[in-house]
Protein backbone atom coordinates (compact mmCIF):
# COMPACT_ATOMS: atom_id res chain seq x y z
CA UNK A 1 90.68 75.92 99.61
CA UNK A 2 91.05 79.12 97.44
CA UNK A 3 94.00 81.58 97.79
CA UNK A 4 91.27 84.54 99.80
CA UNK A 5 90.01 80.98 101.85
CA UNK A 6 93.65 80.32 103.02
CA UNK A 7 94.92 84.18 103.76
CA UNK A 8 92.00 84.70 105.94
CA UNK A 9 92.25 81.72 107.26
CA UNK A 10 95.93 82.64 108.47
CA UNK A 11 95.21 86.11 109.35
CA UNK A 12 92.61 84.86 111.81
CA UNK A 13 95.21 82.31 113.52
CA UNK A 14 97.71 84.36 113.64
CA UNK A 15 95.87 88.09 115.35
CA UNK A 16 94.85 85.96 118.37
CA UNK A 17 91.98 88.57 118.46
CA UNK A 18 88.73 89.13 116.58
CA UNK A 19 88.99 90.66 112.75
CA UNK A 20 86.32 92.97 111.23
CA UNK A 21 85.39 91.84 107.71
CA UNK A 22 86.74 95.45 106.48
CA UNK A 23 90.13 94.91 108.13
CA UNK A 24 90.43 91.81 106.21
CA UNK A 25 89.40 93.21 103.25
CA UNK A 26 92.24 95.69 103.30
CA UNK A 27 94.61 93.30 104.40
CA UNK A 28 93.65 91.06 101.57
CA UNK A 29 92.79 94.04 98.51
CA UNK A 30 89.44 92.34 98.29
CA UNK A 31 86.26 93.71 98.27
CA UNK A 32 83.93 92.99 101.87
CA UNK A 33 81.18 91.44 100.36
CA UNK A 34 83.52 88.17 99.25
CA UNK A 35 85.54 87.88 102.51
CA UNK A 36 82.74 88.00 104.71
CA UNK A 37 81.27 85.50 102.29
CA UNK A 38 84.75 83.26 102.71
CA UNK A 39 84.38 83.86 106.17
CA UNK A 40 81.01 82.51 106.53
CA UNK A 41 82.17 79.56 104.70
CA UNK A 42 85.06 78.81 106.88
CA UNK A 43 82.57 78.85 110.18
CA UNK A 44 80.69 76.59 109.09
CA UNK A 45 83.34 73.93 107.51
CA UNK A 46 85.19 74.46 110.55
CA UNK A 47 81.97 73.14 112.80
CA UNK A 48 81.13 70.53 110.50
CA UNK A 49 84.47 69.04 110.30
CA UNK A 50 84.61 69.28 113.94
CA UNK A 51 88.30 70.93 114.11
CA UNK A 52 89.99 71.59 116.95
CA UNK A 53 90.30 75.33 115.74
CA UNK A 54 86.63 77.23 114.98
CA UNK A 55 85.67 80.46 113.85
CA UNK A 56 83.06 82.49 115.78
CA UNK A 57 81.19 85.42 114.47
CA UNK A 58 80.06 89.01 116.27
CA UNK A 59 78.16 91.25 113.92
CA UNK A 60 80.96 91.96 111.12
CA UNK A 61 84.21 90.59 113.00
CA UNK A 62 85.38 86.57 113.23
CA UNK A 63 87.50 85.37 115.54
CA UNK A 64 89.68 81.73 115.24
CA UNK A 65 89.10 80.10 119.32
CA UNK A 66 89.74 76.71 120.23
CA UNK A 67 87.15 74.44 120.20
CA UNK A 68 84.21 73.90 123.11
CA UNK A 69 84.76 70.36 123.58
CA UNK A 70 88.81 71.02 123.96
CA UNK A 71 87.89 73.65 126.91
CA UNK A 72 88.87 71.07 129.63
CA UNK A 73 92.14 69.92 127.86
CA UNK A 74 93.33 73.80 127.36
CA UNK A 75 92.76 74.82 130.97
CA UNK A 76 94.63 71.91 132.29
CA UNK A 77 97.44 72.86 129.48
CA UNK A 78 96.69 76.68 130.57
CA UNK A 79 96.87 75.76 134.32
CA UNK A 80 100.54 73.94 133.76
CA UNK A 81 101.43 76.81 131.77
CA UNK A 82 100.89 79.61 134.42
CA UNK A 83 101.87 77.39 137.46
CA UNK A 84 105.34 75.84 136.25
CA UNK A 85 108.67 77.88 135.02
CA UNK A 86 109.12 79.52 132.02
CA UNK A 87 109.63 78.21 129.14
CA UNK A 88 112.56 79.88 127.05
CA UNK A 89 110.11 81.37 124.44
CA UNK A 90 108.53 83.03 127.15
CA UNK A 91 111.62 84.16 128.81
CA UNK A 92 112.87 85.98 125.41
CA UNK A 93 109.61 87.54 124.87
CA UNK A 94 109.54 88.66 128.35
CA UNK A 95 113.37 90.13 128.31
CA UNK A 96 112.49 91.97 125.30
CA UNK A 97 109.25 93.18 126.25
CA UNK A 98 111.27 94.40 129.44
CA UNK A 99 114.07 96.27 127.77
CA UNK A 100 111.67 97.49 125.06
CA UNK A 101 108.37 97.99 126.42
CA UNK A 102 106.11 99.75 125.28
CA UNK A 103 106.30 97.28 122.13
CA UNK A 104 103.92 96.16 119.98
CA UNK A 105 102.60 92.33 119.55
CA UNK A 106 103.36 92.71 116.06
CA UNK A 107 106.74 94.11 117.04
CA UNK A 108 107.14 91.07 119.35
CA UNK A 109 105.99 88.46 116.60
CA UNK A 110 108.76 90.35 114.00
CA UNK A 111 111.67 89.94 116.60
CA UNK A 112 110.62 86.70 117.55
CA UNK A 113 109.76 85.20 114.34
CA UNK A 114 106.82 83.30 115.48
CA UNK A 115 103.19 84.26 116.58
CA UNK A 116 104.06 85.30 120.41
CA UNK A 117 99.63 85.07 121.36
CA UNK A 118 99.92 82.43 123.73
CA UNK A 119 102.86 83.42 125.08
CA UNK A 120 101.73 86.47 125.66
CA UNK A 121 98.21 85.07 127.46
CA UNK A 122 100.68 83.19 129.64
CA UNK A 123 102.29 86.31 131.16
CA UNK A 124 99.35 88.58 130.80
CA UNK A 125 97.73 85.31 133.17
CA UNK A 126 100.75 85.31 135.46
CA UNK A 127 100.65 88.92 135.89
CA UNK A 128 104.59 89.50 134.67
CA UNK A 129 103.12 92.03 131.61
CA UNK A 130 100.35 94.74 131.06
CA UNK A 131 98.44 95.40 127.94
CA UNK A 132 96.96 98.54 126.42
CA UNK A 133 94.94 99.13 123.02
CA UNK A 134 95.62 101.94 121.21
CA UNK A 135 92.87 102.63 119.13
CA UNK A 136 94.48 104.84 116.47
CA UNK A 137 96.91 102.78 115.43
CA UNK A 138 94.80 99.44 116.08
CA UNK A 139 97.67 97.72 118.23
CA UNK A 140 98.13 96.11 121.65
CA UNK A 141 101.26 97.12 123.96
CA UNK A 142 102.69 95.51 126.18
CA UNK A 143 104.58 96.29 129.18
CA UNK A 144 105.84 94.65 132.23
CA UNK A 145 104.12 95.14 135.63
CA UNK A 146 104.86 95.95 139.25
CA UNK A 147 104.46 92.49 139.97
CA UNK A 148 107.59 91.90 137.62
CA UNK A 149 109.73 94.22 139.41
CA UNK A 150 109.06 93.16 142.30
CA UNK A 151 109.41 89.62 141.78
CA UNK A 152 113.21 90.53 140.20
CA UNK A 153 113.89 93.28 143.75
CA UNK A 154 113.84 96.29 141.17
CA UNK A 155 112.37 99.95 141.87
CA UNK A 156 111.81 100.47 138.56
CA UNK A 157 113.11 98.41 135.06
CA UNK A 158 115.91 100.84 134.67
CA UNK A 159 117.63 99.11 137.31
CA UNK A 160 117.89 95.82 134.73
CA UNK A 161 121.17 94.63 133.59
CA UNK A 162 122.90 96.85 131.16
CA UNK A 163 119.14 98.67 130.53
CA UNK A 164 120.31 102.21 129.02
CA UNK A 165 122.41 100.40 126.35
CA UNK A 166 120.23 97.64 125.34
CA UNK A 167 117.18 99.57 125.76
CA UNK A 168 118.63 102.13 123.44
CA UNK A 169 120.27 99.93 120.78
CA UNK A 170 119.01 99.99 117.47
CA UNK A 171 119.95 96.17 115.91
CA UNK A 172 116.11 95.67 117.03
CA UNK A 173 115.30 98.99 115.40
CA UNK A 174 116.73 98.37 112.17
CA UNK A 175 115.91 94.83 111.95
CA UNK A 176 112.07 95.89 112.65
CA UNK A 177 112.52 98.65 110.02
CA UNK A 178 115.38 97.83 107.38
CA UNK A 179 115.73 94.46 107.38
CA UNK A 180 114.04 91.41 106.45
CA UNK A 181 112.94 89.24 109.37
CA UNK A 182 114.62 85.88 108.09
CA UNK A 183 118.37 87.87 107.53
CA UNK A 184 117.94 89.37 111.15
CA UNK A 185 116.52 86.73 113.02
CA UNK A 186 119.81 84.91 114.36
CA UNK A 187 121.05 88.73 115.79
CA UNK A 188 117.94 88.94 117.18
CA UNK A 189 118.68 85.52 119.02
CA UNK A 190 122.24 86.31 119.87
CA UNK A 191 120.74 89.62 121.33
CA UNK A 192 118.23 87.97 123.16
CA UNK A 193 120.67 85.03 124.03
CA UNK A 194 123.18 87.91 125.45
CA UNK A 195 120.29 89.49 127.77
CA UNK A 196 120.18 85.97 129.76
């Protein structure tokens, strides 16, 4: 696999949503023609191999989706997912999403360290968070809903623990901004870790 092969590759895993070829061209500084060329390429050696992860196409944008035959296997994984607790991963994104909504997913990934998609389908399915695109700047937000609040006995998420200060503090800020992700990560977990 070529260098343009494997940064397209991980660009598609890690949006969790479908890519135009000229968004991946300026991600990658290459020209459209070759990355919708790689792209082609990767669709079909991902079907002939038979991978668990595929690539579909719609006109110019591709997509990375689990594959048809493992439909069965992820809703039963899906269905455990949205029935049981928690998990702690969740519960961070979900505090900070709380305390900083509106926030980007690529925000949330940043804080988090990790790629927070299927997290984030989890409590988009179990109706804890909202999403809205905003077309000019090409981003999802997130936010959480009325079914959060009332789940937790709030009016309104101002009435969470200590919100006005840790709503308000800028270690997130400046680690999002100033920092490198890697030298800020463990505040960000003592943060989140403090919220609990």
């Amino acid at each position: 696999m070529n260098n343009l092969e494997s940064k397209i590759e991980s660009l598609l895993f890690i949006s969790g949503r479908p890519m135009s070829v000229r968004e991946l061209a300026e991600l990658t500084n290459s020209d459209g023609k070759e990355v919708e060329e790689v792209c082609e390429k990767l669709l079909v050696a991902k079907k002939e191999s038979g991978a668990g992860l595929q690539i579909l196409k719609n006109n110019s944008s591709f997509q990375m989706v689990t594959a048809p035959e493992s439909a069965t296997l992820i809703q039963e994984f899906i269905k455990d997912e949205t029935t049981g607790e928690l998990s702690r991963p969740s519960l961070e994104t979900l505090t900070i999403i709380a305390y900083r909504g509106p926030i980007s997913k690529t925000d949330l990934d940043r804080i988090r360290g990790v790629n927070c998609s299927l997290i984030l389908h989890n409590l988009l399915v179990r109706g804890l968070i909202d999403s809205r695109d905003d077309k000019k700047k090409n981003e999802i937000y997130y936010t959480v809903t009325f079914d959060f609040l009332k789940f937790l006995g709030l009016n309104e998420v101002k009435e969470l623990p200590d919100f006005k200060r840790l709503s308000q503090d800028d270690t997130i800020n400046r680690m999002l901004f100033e920092d490198g992700i890697d030298q800020s990560k463990s505040t960000a977990e003592e943060k989140l870790g403090a919220l609990q």
